[in-house]
Protein backbone atom coordinates (compact mmCIF):
# COMPACT_ATOMS: atom_id res chain seq x y z
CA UNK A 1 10.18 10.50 1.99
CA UNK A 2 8.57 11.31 -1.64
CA UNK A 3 9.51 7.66 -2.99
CA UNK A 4 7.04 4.28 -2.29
CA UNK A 5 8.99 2.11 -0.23
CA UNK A 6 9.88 -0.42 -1.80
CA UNK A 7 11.90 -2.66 1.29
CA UNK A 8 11.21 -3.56 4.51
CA UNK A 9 14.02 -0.71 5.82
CA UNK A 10 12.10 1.95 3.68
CA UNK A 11 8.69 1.42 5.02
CA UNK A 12 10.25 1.22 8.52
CA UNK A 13 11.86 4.72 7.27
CA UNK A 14 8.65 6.12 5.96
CA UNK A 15 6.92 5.43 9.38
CA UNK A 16 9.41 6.94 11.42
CA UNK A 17 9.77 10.24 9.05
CA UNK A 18 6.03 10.10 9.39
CA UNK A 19 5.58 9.54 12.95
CA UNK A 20 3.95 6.78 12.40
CA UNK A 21 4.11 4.93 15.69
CA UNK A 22 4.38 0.77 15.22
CA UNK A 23 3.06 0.17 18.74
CA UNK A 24 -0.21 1.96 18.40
CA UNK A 25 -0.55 1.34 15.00
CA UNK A 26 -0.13 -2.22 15.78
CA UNK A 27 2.14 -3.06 12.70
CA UNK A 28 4.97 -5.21 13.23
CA UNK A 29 7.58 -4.15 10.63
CA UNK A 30 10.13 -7.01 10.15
CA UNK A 31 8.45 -9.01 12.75
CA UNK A 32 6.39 -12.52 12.85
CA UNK A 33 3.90 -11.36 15.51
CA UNK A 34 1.97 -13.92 17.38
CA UNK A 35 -0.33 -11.97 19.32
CA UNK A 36 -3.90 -10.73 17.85
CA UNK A 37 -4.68 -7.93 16.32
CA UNK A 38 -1.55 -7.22 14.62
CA UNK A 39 -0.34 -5.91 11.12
CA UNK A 40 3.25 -7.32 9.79
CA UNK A 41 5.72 -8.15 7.45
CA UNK A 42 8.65 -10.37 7.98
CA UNK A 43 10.76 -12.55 5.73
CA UNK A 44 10.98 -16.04 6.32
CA UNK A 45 14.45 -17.23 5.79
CA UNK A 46 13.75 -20.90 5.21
CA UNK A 47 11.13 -20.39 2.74
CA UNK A 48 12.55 -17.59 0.71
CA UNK A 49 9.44 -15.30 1.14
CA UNK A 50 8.49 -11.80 2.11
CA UNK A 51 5.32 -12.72 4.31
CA UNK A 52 2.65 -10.20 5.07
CA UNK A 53 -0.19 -10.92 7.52
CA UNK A 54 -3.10 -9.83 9.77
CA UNK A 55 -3.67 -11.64 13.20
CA UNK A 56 -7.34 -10.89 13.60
CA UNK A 57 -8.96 -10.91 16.72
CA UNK A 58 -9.12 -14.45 17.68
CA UNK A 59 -5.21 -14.98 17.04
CA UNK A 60 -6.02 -16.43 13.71
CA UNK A 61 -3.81 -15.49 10.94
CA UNK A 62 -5.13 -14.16 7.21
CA UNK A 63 -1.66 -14.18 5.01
CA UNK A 64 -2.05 -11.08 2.38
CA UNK A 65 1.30 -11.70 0.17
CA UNK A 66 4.01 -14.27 0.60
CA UNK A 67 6.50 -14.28 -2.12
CA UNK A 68 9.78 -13.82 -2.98
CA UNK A 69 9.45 -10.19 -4.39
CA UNK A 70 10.01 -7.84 -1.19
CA UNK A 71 8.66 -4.32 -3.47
CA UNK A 72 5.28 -6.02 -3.90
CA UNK A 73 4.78 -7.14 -0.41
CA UNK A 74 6.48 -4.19 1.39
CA UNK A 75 3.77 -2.23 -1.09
CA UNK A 76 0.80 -4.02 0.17
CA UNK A 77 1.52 -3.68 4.15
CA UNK A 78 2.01 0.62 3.07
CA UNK A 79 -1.15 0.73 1.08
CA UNK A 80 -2.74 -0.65 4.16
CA UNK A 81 -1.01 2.05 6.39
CA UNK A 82 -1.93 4.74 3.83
CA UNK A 83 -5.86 3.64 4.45
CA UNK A 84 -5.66 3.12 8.19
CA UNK A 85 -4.22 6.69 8.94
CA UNK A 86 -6.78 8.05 6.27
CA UNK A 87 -9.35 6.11 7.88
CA UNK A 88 -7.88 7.46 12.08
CA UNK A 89 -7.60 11.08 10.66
CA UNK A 90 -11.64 10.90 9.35
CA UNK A 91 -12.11 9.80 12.69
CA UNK A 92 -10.58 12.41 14.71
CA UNK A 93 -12.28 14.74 12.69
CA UNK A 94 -14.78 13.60 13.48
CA UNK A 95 -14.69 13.95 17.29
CA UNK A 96 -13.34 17.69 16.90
CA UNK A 97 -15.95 18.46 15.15
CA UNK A 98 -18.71 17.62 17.61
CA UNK A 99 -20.85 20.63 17.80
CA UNK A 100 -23.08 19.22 20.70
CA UNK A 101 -26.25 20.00 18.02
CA UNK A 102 -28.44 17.12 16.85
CA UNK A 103 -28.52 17.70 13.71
CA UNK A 104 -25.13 19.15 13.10
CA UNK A 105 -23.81 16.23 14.51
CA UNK A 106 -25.80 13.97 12.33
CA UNK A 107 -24.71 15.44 9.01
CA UNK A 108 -21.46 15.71 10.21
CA UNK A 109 -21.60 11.44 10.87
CA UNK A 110 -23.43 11.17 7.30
CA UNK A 111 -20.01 13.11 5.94
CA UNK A 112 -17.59 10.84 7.99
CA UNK A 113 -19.42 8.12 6.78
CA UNK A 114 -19.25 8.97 2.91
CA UNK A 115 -15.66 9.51 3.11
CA UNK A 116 -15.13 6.18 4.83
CA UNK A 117 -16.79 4.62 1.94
CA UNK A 118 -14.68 6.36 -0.71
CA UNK A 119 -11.50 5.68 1.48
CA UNK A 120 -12.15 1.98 1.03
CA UNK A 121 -13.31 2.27 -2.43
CA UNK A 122 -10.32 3.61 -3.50
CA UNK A 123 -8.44 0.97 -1.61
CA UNK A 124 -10.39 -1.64 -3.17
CA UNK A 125 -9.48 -0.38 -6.41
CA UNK A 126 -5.82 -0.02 -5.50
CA UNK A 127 -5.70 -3.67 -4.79
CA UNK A 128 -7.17 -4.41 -7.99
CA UNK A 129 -5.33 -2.18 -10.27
CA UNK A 130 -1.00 -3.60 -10.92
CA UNK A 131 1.98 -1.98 -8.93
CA UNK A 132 3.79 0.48 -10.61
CA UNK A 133 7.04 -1.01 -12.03
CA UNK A 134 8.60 -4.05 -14.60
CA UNK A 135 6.29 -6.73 -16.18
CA UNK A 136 8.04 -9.51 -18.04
CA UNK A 137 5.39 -11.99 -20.39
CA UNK A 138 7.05 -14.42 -22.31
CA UNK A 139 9.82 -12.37 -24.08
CA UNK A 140 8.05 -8.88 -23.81
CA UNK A 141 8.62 -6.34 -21.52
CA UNK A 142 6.14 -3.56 -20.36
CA UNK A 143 5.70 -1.09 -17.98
CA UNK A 144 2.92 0.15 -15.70
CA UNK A 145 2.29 3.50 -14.26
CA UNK A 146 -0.57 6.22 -13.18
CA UNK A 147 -2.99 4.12 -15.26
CA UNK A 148 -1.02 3.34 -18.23
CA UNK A 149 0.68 0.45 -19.86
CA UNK A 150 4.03 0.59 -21.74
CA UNK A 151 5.35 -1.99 -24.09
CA UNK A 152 9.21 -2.30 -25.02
CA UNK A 153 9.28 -3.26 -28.92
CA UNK A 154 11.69 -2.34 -31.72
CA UNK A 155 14.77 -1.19 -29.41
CA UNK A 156 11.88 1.57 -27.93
CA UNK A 157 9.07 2.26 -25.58
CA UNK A 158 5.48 2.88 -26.63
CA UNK A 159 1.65 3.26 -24.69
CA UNK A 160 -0.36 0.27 -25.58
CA UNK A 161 -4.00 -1.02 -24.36
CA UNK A 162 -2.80 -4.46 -25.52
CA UNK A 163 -1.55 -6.17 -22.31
CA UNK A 164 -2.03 -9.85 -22.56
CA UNK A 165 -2.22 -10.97 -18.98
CA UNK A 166 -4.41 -9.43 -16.03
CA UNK A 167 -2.88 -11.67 -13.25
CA UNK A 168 -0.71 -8.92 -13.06
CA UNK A 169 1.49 -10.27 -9.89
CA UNK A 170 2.40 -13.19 -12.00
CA UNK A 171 4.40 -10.96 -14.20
CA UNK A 172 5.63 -8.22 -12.03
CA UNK A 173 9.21 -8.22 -12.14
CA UNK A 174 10.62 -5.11 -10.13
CA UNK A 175 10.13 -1.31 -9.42
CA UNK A 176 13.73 -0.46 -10.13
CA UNK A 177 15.03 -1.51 -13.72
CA UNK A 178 17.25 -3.82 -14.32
CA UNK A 179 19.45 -4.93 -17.50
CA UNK A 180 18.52 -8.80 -17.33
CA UNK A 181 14.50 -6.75 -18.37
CA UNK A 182 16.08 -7.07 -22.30
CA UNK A 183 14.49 -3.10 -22.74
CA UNK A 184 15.60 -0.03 -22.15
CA UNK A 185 15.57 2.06 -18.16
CA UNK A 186 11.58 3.34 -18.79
CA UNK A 187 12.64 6.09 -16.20
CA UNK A 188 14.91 7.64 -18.98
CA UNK A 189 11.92 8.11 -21.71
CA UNK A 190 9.56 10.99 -22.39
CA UNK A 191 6.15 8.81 -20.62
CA UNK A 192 7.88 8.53 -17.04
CA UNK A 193 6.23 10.50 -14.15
CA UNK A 194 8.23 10.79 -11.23
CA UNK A 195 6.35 9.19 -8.21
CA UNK A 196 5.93 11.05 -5.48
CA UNK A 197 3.36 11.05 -1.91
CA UNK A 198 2.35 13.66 -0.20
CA UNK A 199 3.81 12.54 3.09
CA UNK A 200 1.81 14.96 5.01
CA UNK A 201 -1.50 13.37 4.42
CA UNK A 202 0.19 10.09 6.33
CA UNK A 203 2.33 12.26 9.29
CA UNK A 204 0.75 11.43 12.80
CA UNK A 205 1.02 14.20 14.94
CA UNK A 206 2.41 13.06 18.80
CA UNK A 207 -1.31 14.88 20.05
CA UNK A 208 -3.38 12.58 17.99
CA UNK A 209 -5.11 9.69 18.75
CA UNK A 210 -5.05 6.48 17.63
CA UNK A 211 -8.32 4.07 18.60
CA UNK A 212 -7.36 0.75 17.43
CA UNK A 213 -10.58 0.06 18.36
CA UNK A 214 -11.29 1.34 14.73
CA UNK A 215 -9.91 -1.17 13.17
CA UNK A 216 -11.83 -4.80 11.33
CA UNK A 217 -10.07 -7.04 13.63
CA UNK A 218 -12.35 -9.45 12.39
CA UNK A 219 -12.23 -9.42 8.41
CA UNK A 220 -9.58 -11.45 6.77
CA UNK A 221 -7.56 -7.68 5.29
């Protein structure tokens, strides 16, 4: 699947191309979970909203995203995926890698280590930096990708570092374009990139092994 899901159906897609497992992953994909130590996203019918969560270890509940735009809370719950299977993947390396010498073994750790720390750099970042896709501010449109802002102006796109708003899920509109966006489809300009993932950084072979035990059941994300 080379496409970011974008819905609940696509993410459940992307795990199962992946083979991702739900159960030992402990992600709930279009479930409200009670139990602890649980990943999910649901949407709640009564309220209108796309709810993503984390029961932590005690039951309690930390609530990530919940709003009425399904892209941008369907994106958080797979950037989280994305890390965790970086993060299991480190860790089996880890364990193969075991070369029953001292001192092998402890530069080995030092490596795991450093690449756990970039790993949740990187994911830090992510969650700072806007989702690709539609912003709408006032009667401007603009459009984010790889790093770079677009502005629609004059009946044409153009790259601007003049974005006047940095609450950037205040603004965010959609991935897909849509005519009601008063601009043109970005996706049929020179500046698009076609998004794509290397799925096979995030496949799960059925020999690996998963050690949920790995997981912060204790921090709020």
């Amino acid at each position: 699947m080379g496409n970011r899901p974008a819905t609940i159906d696509e993410l459940r897609e992307f795990c199962r191309d992946n083979n991702l497992p739900p159960d030992k992953l402990r992600t709930y994909i279009g479930i409200d979970y009670q139990g602890p130590k649980a990943f999910g996203i649901y949407y709640d019918g009564d309220l209108g909203v796309y709810v993503v969560y984390k029961n932590k270890a005690d039951g309690s509940r930390s609530i990530r995203y919940s709003g009425p735009d399904e892209a941008t809370a369907v994106g958080v719950l797979y950037d989280k995926i994305v890390e965790r299977v970086s993060q299991q993947k480190h860790n089996n390396q880890i364990k193969n890698d075991k070369t029953g010498n001292p001192l092998m073994d402890h530069i080995v750790l030092c490596s795991f280590v450093i690449a756990i720390v970039f790993v949740v750099a990187v994911g830090i970042m992510d969650s700072m930096s806007p989702d690709r896709g539609y912003y709408r501010y006032g009667n401007d449109t603009y459009y984010y990708q790889q790093g770079g802002w677009y502005r629609y102006d004059d009946s044409d796109w153009y790259e601007t570092e003049d974005v006047p708003f940095d609450e950037y899920e205040d603004y965010y509109e959609d991935y897909e374009y849509d005519n009601s966006y008063n601009a043109s489809d970005f996706s049929q300009t020179p500046y698009y990139v076609e998004y794509s993932d290397d799925d096979d950084d995030y496949s799960w072979d059925s020999d690996d092994s998963w050690d949920s035990s790995f997981d912060d059941w204790d921090s709020d994300w």
